[in-house]
C-alpha atoms as a PDB file:
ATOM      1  CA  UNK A   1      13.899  -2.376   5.032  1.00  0.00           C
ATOM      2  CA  UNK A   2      17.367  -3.287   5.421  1.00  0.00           C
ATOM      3  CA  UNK A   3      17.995  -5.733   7.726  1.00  0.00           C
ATOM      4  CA  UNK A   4      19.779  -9.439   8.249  1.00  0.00           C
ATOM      5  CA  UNK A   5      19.259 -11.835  10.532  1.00  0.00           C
ATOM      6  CA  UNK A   6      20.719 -15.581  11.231  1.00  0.00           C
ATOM      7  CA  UNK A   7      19.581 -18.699  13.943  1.00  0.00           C
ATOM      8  CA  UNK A   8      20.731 -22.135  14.145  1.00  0.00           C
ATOM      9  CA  UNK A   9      19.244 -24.604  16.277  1.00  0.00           C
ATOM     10  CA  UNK A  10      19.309 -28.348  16.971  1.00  0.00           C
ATOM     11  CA  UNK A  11      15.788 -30.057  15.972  1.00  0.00           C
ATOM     12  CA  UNK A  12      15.175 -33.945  15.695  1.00  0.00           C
ATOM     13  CA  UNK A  13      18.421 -34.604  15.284  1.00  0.00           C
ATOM     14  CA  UNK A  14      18.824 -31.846  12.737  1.00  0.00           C
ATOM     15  CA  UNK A  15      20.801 -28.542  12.809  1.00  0.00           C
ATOM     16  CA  UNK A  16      18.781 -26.049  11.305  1.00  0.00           C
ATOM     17  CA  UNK A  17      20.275 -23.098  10.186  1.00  0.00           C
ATOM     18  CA  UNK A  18      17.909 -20.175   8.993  1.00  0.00           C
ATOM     19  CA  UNK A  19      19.505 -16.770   7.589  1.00  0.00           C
ATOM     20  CA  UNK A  20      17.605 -13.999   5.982  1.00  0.00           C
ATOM     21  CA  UNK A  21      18.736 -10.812   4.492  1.00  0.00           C
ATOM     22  CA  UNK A  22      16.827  -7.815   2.787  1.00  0.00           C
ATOM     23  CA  UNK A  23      17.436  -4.905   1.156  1.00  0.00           C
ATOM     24  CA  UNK A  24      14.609  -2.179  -0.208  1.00  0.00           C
ATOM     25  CA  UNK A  25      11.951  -3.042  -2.887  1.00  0.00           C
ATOM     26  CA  UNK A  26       8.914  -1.365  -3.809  1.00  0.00           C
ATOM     27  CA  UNK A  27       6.854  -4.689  -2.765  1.00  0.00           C
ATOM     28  CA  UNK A  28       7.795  -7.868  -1.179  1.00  0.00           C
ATOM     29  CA  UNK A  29      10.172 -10.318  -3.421  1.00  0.00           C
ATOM     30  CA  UNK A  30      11.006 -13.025  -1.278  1.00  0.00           C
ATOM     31  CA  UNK A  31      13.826 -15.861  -2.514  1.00  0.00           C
ATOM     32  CA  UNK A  32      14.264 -18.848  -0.916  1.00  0.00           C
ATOM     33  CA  UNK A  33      16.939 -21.322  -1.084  1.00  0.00           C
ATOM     34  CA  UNK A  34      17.358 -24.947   0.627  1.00  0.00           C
ATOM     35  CA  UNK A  35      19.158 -28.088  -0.605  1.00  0.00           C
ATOM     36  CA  UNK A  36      17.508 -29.946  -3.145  1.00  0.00           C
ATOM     37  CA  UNK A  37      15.406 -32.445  -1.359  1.00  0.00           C
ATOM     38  CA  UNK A  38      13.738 -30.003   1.055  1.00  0.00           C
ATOM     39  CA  UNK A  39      12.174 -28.065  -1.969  1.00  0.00           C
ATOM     40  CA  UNK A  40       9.039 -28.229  -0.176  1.00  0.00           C
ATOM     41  CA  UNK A  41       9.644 -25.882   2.357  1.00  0.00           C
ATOM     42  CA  UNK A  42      10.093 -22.888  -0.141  1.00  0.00           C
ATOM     43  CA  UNK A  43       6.013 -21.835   0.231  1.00  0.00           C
ATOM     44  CA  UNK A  44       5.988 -22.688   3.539  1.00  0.00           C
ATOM     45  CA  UNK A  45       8.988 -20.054   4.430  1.00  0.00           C
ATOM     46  CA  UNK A  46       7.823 -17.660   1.795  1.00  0.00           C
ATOM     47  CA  UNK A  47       4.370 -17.625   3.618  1.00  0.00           C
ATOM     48  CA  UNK A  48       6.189 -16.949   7.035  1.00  0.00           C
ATOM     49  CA  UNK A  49       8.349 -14.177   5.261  1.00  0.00           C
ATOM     50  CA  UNK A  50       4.836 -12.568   4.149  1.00  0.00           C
ATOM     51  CA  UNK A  51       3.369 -12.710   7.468  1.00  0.00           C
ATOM     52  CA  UNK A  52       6.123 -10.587   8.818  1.00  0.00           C
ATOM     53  CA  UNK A  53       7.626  -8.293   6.457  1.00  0.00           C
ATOM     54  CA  UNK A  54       5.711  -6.348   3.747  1.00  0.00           C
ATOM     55  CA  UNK A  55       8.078  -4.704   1.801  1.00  0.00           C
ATOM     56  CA  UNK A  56      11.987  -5.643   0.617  1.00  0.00           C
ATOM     57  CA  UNK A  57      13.657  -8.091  -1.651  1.00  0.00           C
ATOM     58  CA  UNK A  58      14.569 -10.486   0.965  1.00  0.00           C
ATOM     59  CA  UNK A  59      16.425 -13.697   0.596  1.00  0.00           C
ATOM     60  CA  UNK A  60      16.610 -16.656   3.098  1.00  0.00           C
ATOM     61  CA  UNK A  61      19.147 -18.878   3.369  1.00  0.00           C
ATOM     62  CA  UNK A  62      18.083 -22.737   4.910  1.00  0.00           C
ATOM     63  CA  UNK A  63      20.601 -25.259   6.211  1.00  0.00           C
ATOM     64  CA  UNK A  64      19.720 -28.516   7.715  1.00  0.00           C
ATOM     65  CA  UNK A  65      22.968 -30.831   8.440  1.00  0.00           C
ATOM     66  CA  UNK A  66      21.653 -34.211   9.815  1.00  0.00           C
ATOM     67  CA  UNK A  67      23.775 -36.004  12.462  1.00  0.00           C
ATOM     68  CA  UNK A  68      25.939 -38.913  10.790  1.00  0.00           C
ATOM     69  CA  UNK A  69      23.156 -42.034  10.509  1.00  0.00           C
ATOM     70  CA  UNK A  70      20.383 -40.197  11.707  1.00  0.00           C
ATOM     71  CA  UNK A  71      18.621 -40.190   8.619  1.00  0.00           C
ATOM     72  CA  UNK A  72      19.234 -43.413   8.365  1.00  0.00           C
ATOM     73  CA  UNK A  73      17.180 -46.588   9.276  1.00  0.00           C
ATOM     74  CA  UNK A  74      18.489 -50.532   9.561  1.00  0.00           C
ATOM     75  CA  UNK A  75      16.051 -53.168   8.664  1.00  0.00           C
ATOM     76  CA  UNK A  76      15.723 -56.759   9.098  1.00  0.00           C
ATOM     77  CA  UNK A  77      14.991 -59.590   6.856  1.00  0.00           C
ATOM     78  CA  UNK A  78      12.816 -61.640   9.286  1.00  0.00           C
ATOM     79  CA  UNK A  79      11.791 -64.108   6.619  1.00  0.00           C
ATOM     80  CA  UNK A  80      15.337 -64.957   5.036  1.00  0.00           C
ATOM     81  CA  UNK A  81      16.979 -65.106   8.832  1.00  0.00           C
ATOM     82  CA  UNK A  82      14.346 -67.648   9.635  1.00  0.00           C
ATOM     83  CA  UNK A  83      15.212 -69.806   6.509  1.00  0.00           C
ATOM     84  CA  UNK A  84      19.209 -69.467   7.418  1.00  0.00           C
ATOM     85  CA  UNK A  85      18.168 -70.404  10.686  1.00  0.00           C
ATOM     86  CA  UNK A  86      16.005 -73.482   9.497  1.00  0.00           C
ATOM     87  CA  UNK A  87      19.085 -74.554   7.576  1.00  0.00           C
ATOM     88  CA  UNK A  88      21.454 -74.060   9.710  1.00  0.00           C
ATOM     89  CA  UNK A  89      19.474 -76.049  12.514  1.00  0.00           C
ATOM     90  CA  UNK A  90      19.076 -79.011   9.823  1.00  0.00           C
ATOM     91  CA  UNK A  91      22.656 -78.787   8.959  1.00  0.00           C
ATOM     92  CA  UNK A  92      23.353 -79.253  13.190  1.00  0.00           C
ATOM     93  CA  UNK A  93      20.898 -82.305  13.487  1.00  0.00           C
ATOM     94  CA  UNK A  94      21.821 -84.160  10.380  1.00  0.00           C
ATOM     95  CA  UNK A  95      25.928 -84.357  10.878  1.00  0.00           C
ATOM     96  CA  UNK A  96      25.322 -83.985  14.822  1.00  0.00           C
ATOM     97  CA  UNK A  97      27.078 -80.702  14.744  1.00  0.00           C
ATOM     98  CA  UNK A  98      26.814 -78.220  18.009  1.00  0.00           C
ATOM     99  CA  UNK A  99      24.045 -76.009  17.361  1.00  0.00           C
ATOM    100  CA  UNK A 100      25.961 -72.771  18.141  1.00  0.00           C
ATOM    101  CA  UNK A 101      24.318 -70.485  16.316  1.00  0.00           C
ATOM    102  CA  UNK A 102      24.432 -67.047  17.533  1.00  0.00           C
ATOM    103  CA  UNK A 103      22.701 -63.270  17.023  1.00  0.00           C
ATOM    104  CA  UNK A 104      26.311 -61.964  15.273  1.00  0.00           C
ATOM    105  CA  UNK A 105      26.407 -65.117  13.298  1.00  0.00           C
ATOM    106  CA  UNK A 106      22.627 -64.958  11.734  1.00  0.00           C
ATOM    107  CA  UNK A 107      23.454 -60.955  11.019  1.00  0.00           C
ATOM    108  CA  UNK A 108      26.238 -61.768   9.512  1.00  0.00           C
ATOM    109  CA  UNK A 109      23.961 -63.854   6.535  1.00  0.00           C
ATOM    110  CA  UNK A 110      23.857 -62.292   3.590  1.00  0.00           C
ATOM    111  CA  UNK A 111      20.777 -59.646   2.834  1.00  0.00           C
ATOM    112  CA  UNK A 112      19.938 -60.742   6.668  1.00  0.00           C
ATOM    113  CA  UNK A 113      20.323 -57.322   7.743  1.00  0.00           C
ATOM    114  CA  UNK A 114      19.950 -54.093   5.376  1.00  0.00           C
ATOM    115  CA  UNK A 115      19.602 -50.200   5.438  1.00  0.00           C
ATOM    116  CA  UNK A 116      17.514 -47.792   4.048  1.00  0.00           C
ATOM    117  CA  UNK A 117      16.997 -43.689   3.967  1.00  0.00           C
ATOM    118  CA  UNK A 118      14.533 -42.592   6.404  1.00  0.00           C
ATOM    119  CA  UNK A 119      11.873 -40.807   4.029  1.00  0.00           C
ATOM    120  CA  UNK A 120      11.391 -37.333   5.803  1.00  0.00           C
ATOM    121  CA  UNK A 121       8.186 -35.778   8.053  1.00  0.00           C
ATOM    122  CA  UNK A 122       7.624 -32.955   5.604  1.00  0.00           C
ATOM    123  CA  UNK A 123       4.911 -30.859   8.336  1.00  0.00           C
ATOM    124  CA  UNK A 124       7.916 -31.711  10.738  1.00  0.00           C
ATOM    125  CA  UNK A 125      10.438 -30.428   9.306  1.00  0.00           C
ATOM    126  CA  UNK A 126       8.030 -27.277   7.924  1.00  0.00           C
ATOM    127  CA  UNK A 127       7.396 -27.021  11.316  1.00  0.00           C
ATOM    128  CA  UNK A 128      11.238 -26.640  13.066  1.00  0.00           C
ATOM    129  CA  UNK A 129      12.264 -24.830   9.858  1.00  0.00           C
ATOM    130  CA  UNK A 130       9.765 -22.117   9.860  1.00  0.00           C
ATOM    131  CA  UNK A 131      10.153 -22.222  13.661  1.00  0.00           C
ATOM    132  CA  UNK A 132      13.940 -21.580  12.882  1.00  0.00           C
ATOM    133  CA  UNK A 133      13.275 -18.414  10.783  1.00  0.00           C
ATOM    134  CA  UNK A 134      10.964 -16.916  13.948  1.00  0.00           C
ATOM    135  CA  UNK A 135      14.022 -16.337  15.707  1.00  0.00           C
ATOM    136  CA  UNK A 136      16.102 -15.326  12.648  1.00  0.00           C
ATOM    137  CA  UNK A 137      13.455 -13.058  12.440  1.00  0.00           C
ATOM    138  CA  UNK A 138      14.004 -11.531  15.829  1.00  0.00           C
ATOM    139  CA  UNK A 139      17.607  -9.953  14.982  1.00  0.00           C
ATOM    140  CA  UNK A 140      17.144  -8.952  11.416  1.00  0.00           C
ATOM    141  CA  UNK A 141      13.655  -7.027  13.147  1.00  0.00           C
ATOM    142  CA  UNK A 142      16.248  -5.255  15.595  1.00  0.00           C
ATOM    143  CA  UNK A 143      18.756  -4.517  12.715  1.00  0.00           C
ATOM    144  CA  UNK A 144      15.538  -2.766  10.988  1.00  0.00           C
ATOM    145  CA  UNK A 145      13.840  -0.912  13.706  1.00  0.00           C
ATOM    146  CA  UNK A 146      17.011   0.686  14.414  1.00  0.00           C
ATOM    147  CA  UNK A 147      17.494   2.052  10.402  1.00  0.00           C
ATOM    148  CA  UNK A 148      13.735   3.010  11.002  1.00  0.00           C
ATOM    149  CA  UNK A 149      14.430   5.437  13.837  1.00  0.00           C
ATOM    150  CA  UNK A 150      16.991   7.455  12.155  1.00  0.00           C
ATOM    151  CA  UNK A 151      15.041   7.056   8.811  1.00  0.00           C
ATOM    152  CA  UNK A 152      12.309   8.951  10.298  1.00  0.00           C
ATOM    153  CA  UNK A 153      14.154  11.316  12.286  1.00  0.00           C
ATOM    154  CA  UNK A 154      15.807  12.654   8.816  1.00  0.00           C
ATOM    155  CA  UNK A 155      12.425  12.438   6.918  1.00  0.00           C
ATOM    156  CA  UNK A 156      10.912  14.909   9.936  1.00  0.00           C
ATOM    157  CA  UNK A 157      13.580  16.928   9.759  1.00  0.00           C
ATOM    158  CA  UNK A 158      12.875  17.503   6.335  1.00  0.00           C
ATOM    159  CA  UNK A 159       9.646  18.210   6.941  1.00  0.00           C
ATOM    160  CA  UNK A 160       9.933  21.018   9.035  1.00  0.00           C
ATOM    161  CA  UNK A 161      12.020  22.664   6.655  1.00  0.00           C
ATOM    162  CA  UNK A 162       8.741  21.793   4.469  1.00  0.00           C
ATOM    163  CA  UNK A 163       7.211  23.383   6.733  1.00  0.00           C
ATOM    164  CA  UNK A 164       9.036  26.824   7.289  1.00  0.00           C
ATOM    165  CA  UNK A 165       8.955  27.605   3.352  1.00  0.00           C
ATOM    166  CA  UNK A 166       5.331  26.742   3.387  1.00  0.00           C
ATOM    167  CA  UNK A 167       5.444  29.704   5.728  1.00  0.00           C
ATOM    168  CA  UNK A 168       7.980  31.611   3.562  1.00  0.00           C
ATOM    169  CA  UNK A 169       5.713  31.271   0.399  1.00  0.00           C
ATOM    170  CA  UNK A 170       2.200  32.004   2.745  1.00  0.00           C
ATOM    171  CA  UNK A 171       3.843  35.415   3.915  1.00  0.00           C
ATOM    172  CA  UNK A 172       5.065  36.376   0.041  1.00  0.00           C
ATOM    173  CA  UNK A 173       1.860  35.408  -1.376  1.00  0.00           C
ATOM    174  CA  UNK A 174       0.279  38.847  -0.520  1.00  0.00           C
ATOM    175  CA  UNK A 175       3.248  40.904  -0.619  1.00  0.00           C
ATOM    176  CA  UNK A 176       3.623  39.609  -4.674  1.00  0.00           C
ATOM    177  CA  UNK A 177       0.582  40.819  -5.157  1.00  0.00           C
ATOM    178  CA  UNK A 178       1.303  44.262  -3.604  1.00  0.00           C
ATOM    179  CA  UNK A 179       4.354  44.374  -6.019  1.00  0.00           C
ATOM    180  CA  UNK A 180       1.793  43.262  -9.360  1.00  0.00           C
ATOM    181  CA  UNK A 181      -0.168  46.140  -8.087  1.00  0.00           C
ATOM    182  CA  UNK A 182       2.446  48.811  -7.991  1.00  0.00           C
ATOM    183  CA  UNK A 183       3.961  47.831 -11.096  1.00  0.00           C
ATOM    184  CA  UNK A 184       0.964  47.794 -12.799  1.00  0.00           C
ATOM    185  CA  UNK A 185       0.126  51.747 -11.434  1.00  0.00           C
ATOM    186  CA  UNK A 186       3.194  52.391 -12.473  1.00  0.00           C
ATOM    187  CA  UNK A 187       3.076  51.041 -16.211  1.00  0.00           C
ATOM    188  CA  UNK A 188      -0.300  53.195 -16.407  1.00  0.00           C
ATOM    189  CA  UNK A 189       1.042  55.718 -15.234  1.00  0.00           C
ATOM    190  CA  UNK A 190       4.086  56.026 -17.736  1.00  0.00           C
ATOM    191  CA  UNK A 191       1.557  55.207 -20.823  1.00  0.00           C
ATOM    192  CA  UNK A 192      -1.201  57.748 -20.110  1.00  0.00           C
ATOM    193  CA  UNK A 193       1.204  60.440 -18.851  1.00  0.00           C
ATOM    194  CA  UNK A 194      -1.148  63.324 -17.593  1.00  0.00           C
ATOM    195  CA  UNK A 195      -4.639  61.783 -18.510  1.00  0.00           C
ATOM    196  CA  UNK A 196      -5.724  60.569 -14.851  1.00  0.00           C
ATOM    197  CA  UNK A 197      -5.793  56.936 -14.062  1.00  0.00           C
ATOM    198  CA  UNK A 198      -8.891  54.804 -12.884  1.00  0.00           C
ATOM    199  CA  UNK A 199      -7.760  53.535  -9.757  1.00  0.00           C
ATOM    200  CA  UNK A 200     -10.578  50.820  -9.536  1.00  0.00           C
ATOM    201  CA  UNK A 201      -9.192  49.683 -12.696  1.00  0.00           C
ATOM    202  CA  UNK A 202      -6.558  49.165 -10.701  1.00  0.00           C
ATOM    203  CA  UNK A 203      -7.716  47.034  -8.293  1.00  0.00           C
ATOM    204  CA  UNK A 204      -9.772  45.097 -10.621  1.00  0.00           C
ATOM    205  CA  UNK A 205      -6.736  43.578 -12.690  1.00  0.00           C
ATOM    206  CA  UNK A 206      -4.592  43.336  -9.348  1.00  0.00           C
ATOM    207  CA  UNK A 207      -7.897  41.247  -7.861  1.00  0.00           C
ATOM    208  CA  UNK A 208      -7.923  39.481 -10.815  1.00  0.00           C
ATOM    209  CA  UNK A 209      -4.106  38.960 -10.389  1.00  0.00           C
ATOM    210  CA  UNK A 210      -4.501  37.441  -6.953  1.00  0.00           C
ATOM    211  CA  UNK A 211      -7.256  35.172  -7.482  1.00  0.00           C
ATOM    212  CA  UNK A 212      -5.423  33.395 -10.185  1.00  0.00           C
ATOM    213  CA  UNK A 213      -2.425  32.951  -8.433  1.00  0.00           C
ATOM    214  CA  UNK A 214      -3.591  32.463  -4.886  1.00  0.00           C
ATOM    215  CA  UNK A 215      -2.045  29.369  -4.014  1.00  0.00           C
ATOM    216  CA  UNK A 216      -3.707  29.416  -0.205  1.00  0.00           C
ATOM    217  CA  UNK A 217      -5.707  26.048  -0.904  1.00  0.00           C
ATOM    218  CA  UNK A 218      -2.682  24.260  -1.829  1.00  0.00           C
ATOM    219  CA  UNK A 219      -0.543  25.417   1.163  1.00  0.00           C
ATOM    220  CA  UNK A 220      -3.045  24.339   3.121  1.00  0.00           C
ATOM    221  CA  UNK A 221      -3.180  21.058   1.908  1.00  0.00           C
ATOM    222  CA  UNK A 222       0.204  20.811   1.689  1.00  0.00           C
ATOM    223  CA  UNK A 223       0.428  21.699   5.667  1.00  0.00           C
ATOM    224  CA  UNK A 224      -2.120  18.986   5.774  1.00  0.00           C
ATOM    225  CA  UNK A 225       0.081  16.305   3.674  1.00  0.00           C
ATOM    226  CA  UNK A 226       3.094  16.876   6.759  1.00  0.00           C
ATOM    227  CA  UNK A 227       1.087  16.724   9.477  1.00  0.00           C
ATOM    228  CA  UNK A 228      -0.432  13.213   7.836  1.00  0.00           C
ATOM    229  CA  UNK A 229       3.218  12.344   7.129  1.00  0.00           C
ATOM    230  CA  UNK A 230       4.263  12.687  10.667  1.00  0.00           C
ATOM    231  CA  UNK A 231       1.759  10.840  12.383  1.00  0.00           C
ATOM    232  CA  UNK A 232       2.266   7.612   9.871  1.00  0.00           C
ATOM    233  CA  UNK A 233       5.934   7.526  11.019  1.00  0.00           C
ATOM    234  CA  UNK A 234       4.780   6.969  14.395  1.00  0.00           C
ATOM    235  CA  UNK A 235       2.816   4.090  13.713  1.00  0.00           C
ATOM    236  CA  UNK A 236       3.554   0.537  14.552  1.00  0.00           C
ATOM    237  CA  UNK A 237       1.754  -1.116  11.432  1.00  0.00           C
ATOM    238  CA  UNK A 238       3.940  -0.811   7.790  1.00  0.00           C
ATOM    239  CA  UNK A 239       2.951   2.565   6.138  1.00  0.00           C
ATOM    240  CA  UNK A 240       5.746   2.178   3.505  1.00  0.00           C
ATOM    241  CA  UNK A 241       3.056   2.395   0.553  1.00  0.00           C
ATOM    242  CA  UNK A 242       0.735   4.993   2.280  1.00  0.00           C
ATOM    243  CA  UNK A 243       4.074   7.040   2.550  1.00  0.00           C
ATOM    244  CA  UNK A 244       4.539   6.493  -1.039  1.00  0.00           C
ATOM    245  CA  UNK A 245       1.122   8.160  -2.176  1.00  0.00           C
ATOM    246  CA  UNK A 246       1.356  11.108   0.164  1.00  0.00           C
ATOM    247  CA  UNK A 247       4.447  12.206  -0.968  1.00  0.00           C
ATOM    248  CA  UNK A 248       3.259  12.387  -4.392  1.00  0.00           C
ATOM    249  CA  UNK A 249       0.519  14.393  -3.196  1.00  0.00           C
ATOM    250  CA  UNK A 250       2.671  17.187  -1.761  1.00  0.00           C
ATOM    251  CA  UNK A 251       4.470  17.016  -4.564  1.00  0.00           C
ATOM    252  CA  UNK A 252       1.943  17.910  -6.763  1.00  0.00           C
ATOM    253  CA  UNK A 253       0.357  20.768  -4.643  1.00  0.00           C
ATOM    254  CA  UNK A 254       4.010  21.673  -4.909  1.00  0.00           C
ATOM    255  CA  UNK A 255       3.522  21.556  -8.410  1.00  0.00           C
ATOM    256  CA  UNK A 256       0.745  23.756  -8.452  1.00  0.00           C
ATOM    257  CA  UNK A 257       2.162  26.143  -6.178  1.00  0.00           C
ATOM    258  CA  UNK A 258       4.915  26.578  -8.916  1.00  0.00           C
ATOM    259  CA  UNK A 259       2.567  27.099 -11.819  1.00  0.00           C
ATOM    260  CA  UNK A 260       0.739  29.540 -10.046  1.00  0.00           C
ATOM    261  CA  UNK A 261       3.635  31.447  -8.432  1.00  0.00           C
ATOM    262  CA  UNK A 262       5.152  33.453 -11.473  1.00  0.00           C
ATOM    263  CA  UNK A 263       7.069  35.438  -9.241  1.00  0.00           C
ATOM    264  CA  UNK A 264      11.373  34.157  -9.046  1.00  0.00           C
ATOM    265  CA  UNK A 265      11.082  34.350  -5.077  1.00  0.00           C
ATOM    266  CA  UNK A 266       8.297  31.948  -4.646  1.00  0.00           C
ATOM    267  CA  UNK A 267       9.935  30.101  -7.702  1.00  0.00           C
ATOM    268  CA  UNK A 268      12.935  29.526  -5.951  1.00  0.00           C
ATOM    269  CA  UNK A 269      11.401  28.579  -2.530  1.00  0.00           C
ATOM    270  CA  UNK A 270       9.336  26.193  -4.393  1.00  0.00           C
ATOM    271  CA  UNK A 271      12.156  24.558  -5.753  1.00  0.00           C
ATOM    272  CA  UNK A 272      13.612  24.191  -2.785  1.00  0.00           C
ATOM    273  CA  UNK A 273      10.315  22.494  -1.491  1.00  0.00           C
ATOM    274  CA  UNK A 274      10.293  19.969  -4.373  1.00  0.00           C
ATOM    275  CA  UNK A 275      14.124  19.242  -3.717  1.00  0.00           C
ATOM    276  CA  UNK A 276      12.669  18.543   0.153  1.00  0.00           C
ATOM    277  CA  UNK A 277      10.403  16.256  -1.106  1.00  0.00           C
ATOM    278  CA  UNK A 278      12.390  14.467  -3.550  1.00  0.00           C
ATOM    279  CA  UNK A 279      14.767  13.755  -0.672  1.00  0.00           C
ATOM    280  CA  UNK A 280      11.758  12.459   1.561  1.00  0.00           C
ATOM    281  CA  UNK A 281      10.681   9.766  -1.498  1.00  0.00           C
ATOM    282  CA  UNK A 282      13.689   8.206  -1.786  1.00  0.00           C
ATOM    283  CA  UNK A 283      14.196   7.926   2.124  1.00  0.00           C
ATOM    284  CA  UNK A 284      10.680   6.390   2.407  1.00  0.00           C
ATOM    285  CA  UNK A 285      12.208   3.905   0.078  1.00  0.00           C
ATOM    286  CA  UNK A 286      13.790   2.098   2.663  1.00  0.00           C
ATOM    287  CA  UNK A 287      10.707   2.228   5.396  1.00  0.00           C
ATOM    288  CA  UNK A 288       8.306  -0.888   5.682  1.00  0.00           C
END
């Protein structure tokens, strides 16, 4: 979710300048900030963040330099230059003056001539703004798409290692119980000395054994979990919060895989899966 991106263009006789930058956040935070009298485009922006980014604290910069007058507008006093002109025409017939009255002359009359701020086209400016941040947009999108790619190369590395001790604790899962069985025989076999042992006895307690440690169901699910995991990363669409969920599925069949184990070699592996996974949540962090 990383990413920063920056455009400038000339609208209306406006420079717009548009810069975003984001870095990861569970959900969408968006910040805005524009000068002071363009406070209205902070939804308007915010709603165009939302419709392309889903997850990130992002904050986006907005810059709009008008060109020297151009915001600007020069009005005319139509009424009071026809009065000065009225007078000024009396003044010529009455002393038999030269009526030389001239445009630079009547401007010059006070109040003739005036200025005011041009009030501004708030769906215009919305409009080049948000317009603006589209192309920002494009850049910071590159920026992100390459993190992405080497975000999700790591994360399916990691799952294949997932992977291989899934296979590591699937192939000690009988052989533990082959163990249980012989030390069990064994113990008998040291208490009761000579008196002969009951060898479905045996078998009993070691089925019993297995069943309540067979962690098949789980592995399976966990194999499950990756496979799910791998195909999200090759969507298009943001699976950020899907990713979130599914990792704290496999780690709780991880979890239970650990409970059940109570043997050190599956305890260890199982660590080591749970260390995997750990590793994978806090990459998926950073992925829309």
């Amino acid at each position: 979710m990383t990413g920063y991106g920056r455009a400038r263009e000339q609208l209306d006789g406006k420079t717009i300048t548009v810069e975003l930058r984001a870095v990861n956040h569970r959900y969408l935070d968006c910040t805005v900030k524009a000068p002071r009298q363009y406070g209205f485009l902070d939804e308007a922006v915010k709603k165009a963040a939302a419709s392309r980014i889903s997850r990130g604290k992002v904050e986006v910069f907005v810059g709009v330099e008008v060109q020297e007058g151009g915001d600007v507008a020069v009005t005319v006093n139509h009424a009071l230059a026809e009065r000065y002109l009225d007078a000024l025409h009396e003044i010529a017939d009455k002393y038999g003056l030269r009526d030389d009255v001239t445009v630079t002359s009547l401007a010059k009359m006070p109040d003739v001539l005036g200025s005011e701020r041009i009030e501004q086209d708030a769906d215009a400016m919305i409009r080049d703004v948000t317009a603006v941040f589209e192309k920002a947009c494009a850049g910071f999108d590159e920026m992100r798409l390459r993190e992405g790619e080497k975000l999700a190369e790591d994360v399916k590395g990691r799952c294949a290692a997932i992977g291989r001790m899934v296979g590591e604790v699937e192939a000690r899962s009988p052989e533990r119980v082959r163990e249980y069985r012989e030390k069990l025989l064994a113990r008998m076999q040291e208490v009761l000395a000579d008196t002969s042992i009951d060898e479905t006895r045996i078998l009993t307690e070691a089925a019993v054994y297995a069943d309540k440690t067979a962690v098949d169901e789980e592995t399976v699910r966990l194999r499950s979990h990756l496979h799910q995991l791998d195909a999200m990363l090759r969507e298009t669409q943001p699976v950020g919060r899907k990713l979130d969920f599914l990792v704290q599925e496999m780690n709780r069949e991880a979890n239970t895989i650990g409970s059940k184990a109570n043997d050190v070699e599956m305890a260890r592996i199982v660590v080591d899966i749970k260390s995997e996974i750990e590793k994978i949540r806090e990459q998926i962090q950073n992925i829309e």
